[in-house]
N, C-alpha and C. Protein backbone atom coordinates (compact mmCIF):
# COMPACT_ATOMS: atom_id res chain seq x y z
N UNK A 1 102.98 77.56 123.79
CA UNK A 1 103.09 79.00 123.82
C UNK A 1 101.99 79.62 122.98
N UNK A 2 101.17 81.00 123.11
CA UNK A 2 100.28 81.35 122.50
C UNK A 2 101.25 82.39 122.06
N UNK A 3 100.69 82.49 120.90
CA UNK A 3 101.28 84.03 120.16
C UNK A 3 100.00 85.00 120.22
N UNK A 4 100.69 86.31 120.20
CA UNK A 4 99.84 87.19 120.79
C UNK A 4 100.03 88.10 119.39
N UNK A 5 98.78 88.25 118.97
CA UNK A 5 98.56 88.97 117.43
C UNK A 5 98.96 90.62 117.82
N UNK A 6 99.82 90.98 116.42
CA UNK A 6 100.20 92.13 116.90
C UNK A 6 99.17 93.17 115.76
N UNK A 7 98.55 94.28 116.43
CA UNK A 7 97.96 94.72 116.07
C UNK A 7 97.91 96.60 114.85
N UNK A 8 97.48 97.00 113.92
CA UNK A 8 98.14 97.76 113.64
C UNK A 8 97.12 98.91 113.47
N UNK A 9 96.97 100.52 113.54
CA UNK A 9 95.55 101.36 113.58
C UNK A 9 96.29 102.00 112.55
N UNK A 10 95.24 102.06 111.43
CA UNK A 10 95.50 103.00 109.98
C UNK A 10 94.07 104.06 110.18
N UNK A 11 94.61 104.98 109.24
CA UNK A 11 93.54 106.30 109.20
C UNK A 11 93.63 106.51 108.00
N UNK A 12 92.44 106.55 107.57
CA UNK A 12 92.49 107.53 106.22
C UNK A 12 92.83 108.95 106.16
N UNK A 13 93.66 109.22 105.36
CA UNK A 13 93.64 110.36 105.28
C UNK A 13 93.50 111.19 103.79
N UNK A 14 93.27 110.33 103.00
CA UNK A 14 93.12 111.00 101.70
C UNK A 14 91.80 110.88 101.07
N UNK A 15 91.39 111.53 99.94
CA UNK A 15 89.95 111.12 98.99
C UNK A 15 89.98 109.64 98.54
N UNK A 16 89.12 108.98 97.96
CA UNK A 16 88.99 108.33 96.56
C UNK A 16 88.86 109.03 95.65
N UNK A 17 88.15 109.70 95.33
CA UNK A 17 87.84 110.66 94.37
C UNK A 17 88.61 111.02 93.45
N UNK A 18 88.37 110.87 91.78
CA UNK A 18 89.61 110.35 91.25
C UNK A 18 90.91 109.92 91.48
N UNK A 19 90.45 108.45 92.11
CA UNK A 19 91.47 107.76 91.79
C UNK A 19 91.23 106.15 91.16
N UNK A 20 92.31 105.21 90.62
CA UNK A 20 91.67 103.87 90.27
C UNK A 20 90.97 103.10 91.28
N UNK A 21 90.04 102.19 90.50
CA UNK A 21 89.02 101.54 90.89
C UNK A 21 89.73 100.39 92.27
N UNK A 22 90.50 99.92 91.79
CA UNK A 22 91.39 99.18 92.37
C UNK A 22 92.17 99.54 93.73
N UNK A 23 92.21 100.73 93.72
CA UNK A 23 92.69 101.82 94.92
C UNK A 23 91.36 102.06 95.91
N UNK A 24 90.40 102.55 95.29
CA UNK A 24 89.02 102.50 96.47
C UNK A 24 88.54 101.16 96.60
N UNK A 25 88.88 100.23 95.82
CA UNK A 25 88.61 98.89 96.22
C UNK A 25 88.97 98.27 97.75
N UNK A 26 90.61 98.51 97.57
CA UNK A 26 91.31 98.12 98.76
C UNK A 26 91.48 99.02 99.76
N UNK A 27 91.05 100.71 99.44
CA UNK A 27 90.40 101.31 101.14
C UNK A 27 89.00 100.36 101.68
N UNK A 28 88.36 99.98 100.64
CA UNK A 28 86.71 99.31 101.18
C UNK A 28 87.46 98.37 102.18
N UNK A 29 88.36 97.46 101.08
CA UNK A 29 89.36 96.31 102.20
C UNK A 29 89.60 96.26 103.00
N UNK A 30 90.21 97.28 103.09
CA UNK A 30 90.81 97.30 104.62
C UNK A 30 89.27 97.97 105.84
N UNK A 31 88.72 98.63 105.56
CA UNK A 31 87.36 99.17 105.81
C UNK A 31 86.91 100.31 106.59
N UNK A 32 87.73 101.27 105.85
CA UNK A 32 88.35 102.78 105.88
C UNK A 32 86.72 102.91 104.59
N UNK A 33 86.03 104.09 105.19
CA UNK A 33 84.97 104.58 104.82
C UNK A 33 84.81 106.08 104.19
N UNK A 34 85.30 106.61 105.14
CA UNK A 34 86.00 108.07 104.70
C UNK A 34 86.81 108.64 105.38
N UNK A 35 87.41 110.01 104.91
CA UNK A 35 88.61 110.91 106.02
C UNK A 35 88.37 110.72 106.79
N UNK A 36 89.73 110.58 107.75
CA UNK A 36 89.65 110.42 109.38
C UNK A 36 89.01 109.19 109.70
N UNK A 37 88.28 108.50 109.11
CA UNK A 37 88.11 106.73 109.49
C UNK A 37 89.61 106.02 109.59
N UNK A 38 89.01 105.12 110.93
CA UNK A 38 89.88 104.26 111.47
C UNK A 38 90.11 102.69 111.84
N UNK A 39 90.59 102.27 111.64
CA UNK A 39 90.65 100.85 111.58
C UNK A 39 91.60 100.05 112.33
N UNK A 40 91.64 99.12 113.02
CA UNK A 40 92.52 98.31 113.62
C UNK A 40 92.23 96.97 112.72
N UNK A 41 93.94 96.79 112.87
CA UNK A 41 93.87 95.42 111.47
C UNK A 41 94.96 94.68 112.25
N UNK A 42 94.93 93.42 111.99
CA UNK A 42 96.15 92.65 112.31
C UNK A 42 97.31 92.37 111.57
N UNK A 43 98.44 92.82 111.91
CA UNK A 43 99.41 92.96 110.80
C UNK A 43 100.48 91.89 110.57
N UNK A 44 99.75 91.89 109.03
CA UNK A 44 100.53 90.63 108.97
C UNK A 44 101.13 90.97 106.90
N UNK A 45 101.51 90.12 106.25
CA UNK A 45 102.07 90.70 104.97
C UNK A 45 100.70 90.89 103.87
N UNK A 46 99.77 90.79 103.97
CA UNK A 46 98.88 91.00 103.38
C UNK A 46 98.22 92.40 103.55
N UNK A 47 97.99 92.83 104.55
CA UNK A 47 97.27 93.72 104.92
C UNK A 47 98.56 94.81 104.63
N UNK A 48 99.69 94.70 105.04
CA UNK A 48 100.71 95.92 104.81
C UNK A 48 101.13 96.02 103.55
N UNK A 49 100.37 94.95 102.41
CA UNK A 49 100.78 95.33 100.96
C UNK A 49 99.40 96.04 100.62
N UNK A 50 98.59 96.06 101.23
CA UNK A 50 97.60 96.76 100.75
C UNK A 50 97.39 98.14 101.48
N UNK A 51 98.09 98.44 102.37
CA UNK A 51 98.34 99.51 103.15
C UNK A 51 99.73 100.53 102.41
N UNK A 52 100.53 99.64 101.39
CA UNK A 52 101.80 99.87 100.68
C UNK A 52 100.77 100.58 99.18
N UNK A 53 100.29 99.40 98.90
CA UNK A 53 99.27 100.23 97.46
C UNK A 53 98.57 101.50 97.73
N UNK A 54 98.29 101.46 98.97
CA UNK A 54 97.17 103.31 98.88
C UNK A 54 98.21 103.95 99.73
N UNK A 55 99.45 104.05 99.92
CA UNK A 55 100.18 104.50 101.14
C UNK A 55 99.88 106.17 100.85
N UNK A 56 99.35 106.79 99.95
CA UNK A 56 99.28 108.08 99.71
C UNK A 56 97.99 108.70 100.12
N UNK A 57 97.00 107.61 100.48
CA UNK A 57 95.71 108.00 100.81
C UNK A 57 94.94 107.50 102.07
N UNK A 58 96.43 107.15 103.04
CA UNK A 58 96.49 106.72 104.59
C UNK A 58 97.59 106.76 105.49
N UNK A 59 97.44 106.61 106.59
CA UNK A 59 98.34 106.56 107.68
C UNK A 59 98.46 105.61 108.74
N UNK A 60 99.79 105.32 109.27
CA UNK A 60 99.78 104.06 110.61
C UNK A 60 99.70 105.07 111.75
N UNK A 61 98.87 105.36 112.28
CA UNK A 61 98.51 106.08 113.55
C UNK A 61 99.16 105.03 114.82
N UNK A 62 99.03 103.74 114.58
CA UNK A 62 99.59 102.67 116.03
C UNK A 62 99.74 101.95 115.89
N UNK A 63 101.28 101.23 116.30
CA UNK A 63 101.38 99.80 115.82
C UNK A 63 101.29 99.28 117.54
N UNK A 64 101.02 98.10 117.72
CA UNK A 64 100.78 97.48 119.11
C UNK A 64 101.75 96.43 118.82
């Protein structure tokens, strides 16, 4: 059986701009650039704890 990766689209929606280093670290992470940048990531528990740490300075626009 193949498993079929389920996929997830985040948006930025907030600044970096004062905020911790550690917080614009893991927008670079995920690889959200600025407002309204978008990203498709594969979701798995890694990526949604780092989507959990900036949850104030993004959004799940689509889960597949």
């Amino acid at each position: 059986m193949s498993k079929e990766k389920i996929m997830i689209t985040v948006e930025q929606t907030g600044s970096p701009i004062r905020r911790p280093a550690d917080q614009k670290a893991t927008l670079i992470g995920l690889g959200l650039r600025g407002i309204r940048s978008r990203k498709t990531l594969e979701d798995n528990p890694s990526t949604r704890g780092m989507i959990r740490k900036i949850q104030h300075l993004v959004k799940i626009v689509e889960d597949k």
